[in-house]
N, C-alpha and C. Protein backbone atom coordinates (compact mmCIF):
# COMPACT_ATOMS: atom_id res chain seq x y z
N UNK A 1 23.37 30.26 52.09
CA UNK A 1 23.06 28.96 52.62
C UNK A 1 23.37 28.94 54.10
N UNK A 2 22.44 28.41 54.81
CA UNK A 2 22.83 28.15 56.61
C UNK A 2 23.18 26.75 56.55
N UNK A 3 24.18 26.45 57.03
CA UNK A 3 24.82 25.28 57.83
C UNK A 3 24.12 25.13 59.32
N UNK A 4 23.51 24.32 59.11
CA UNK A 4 23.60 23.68 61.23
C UNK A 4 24.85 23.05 61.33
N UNK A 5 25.25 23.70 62.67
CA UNK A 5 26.77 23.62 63.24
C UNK A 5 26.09 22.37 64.34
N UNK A 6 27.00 21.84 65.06
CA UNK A 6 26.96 20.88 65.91
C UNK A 6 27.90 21.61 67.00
N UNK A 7 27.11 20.76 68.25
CA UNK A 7 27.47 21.18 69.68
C UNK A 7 29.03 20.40 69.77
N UNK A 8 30.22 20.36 68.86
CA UNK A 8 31.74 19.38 69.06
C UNK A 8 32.94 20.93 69.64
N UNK A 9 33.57 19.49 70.24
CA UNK A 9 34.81 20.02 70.69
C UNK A 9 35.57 18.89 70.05
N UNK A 10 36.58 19.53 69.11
CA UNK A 10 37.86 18.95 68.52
C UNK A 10 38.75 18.89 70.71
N UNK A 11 38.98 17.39 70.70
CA UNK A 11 40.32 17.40 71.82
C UNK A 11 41.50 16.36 70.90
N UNK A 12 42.25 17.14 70.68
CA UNK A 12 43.22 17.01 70.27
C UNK A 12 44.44 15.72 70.64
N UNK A 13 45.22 15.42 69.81
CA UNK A 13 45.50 13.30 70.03
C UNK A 13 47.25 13.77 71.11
N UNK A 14 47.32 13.23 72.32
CA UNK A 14 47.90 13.21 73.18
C UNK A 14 49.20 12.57 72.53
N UNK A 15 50.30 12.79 73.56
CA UNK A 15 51.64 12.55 72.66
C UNK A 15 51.57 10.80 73.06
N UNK A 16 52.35 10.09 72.07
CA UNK A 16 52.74 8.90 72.53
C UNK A 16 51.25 8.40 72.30
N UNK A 17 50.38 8.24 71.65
CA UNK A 17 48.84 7.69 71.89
C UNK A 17 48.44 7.27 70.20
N UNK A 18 48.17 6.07 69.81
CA UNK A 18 47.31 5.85 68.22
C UNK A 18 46.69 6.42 67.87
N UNK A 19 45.89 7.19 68.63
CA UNK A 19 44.20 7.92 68.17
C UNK A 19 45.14 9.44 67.76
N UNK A 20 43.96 9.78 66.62
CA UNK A 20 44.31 11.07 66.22
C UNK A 20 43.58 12.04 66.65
N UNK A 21 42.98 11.30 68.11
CA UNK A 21 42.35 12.73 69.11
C UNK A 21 40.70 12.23 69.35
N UNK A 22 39.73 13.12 70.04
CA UNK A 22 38.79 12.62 70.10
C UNK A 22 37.78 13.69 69.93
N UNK A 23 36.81 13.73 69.62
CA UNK A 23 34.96 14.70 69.32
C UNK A 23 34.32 14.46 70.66
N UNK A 24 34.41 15.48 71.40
CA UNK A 24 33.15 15.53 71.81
C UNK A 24 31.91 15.92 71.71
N UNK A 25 30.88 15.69 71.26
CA UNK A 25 29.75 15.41 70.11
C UNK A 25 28.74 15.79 71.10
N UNK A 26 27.74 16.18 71.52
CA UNK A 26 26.98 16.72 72.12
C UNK A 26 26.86 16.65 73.78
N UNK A 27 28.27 15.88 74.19
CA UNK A 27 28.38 15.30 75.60
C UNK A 27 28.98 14.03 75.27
N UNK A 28 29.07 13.50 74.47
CA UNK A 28 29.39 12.25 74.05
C UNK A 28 30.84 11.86 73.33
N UNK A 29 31.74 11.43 73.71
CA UNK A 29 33.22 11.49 73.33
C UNK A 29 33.19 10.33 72.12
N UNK A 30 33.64 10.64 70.85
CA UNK A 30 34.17 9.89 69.89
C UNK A 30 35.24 9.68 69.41
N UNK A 31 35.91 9.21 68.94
CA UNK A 31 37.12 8.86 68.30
C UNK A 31 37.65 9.32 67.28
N UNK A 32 38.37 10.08 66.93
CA UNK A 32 39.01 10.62 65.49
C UNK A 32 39.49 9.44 65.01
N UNK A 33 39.22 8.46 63.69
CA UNK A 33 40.23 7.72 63.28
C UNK A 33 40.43 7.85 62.01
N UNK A 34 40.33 9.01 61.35
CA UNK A 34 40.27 9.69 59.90
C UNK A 34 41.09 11.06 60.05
N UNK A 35 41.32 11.98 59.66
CA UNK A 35 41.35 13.69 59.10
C UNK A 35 42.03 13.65 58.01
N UNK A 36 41.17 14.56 56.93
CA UNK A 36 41.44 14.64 55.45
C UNK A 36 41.23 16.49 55.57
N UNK A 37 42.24 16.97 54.84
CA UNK A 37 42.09 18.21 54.94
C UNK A 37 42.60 18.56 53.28
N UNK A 38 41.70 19.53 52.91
CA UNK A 38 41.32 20.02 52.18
C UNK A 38 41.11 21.33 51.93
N UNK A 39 42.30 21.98 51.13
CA UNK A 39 42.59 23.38 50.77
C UNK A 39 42.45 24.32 49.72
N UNK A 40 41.71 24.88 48.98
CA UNK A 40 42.12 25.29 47.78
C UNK A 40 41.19 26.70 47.54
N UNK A 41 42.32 27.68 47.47
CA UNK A 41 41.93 29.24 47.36
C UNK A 41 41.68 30.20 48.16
N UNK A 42 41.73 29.58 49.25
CA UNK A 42 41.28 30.65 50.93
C UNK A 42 39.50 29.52 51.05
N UNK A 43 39.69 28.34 50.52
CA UNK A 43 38.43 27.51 50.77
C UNK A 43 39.37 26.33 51.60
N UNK A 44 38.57 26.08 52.97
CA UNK A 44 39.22 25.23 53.31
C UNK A 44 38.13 23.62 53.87
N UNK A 45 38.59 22.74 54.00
CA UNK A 45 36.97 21.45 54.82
C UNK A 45 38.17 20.84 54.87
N UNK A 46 37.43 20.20 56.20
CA UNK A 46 38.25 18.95 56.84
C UNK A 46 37.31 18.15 57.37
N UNK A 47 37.88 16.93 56.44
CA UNK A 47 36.52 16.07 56.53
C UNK A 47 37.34 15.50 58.38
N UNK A 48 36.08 14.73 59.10
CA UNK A 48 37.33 14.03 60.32
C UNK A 48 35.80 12.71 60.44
N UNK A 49 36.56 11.30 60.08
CA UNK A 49 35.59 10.31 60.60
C UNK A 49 36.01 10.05 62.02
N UNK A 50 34.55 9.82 62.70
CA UNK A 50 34.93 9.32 63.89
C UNK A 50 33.88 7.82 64.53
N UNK A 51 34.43 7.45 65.01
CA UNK A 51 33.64 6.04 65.73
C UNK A 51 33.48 5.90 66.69
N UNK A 52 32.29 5.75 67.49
CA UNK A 52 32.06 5.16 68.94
C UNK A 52 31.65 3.97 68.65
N UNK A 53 31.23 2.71 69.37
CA UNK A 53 30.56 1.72 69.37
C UNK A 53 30.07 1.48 68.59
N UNK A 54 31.26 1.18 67.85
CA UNK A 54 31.35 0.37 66.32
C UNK A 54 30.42 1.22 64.83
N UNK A 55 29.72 2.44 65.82
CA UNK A 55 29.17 3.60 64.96
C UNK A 55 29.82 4.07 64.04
N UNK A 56 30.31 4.48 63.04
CA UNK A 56 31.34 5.15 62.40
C UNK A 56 30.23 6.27 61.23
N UNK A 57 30.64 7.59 61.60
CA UNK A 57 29.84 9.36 60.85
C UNK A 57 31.47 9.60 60.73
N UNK A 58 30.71 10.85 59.40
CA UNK A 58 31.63 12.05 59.26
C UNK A 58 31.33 13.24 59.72
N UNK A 59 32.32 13.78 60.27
CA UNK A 59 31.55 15.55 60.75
C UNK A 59 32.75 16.28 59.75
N UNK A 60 32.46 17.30 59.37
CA UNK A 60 33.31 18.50 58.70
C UNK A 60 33.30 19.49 59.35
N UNK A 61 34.76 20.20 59.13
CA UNK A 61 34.45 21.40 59.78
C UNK A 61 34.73 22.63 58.38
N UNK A 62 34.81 23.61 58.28
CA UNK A 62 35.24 24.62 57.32
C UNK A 62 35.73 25.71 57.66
N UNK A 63 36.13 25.78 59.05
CA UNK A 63 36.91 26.64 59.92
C UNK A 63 37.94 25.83 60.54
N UNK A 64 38.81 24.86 60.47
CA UNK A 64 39.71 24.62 60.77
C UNK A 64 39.40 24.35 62.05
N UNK A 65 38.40 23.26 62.66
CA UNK A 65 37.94 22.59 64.02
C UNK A 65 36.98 23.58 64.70
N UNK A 66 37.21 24.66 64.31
CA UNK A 66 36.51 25.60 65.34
C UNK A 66 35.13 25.31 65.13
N UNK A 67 33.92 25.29 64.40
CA UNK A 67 32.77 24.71 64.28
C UNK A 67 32.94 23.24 63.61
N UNK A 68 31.92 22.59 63.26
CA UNK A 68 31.62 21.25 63.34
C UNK A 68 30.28 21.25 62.52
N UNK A 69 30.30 20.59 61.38
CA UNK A 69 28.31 19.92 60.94
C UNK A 69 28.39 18.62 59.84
N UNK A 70 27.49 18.36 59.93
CA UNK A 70 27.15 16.78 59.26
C UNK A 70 26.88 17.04 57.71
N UNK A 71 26.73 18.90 57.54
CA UNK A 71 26.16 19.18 56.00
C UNK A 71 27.03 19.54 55.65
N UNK A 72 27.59 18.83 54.11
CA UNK A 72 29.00 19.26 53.34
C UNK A 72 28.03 19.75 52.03
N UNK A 73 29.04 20.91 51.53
CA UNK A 73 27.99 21.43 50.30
C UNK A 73 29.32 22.12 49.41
């Protein structure tokens, strides 16, 4: 199966700050206000919701932030 990956950068939530970090999404900065992580067997997904302007998606990753896609399977 091919996954389309997405153009994100996990930036990570600054000390002292509410947000649990932010996506930058194809040029476009979003909000982490979710991460659910999910482990079992050397299988790993992390779901992370994020919101801009009142938008609210899920992106997953299955490498532990390093890629990013909208298809969970």
């Amino acid at each position: 199966m091919i996954i389309k990956t997405e153009k994100a950068t996990w930036i990570p939530q600054l000390p002292d700050t509410p947000d649990l970090g932010w996506l930058d999404l194809n040029g476009e900065i979003w909000t982490i206000t979710n991460i659910y992580h999910y482990d079992d067997f050397g299988c790993s997904l992390d779901t992370f919701t994020i919101e801009k302007d009142g938008v609210e998606k899920e992106i997953y990753s299955y490498d532990e932030g390093e890629t990013f896609t909208f298809d969970v399977w």
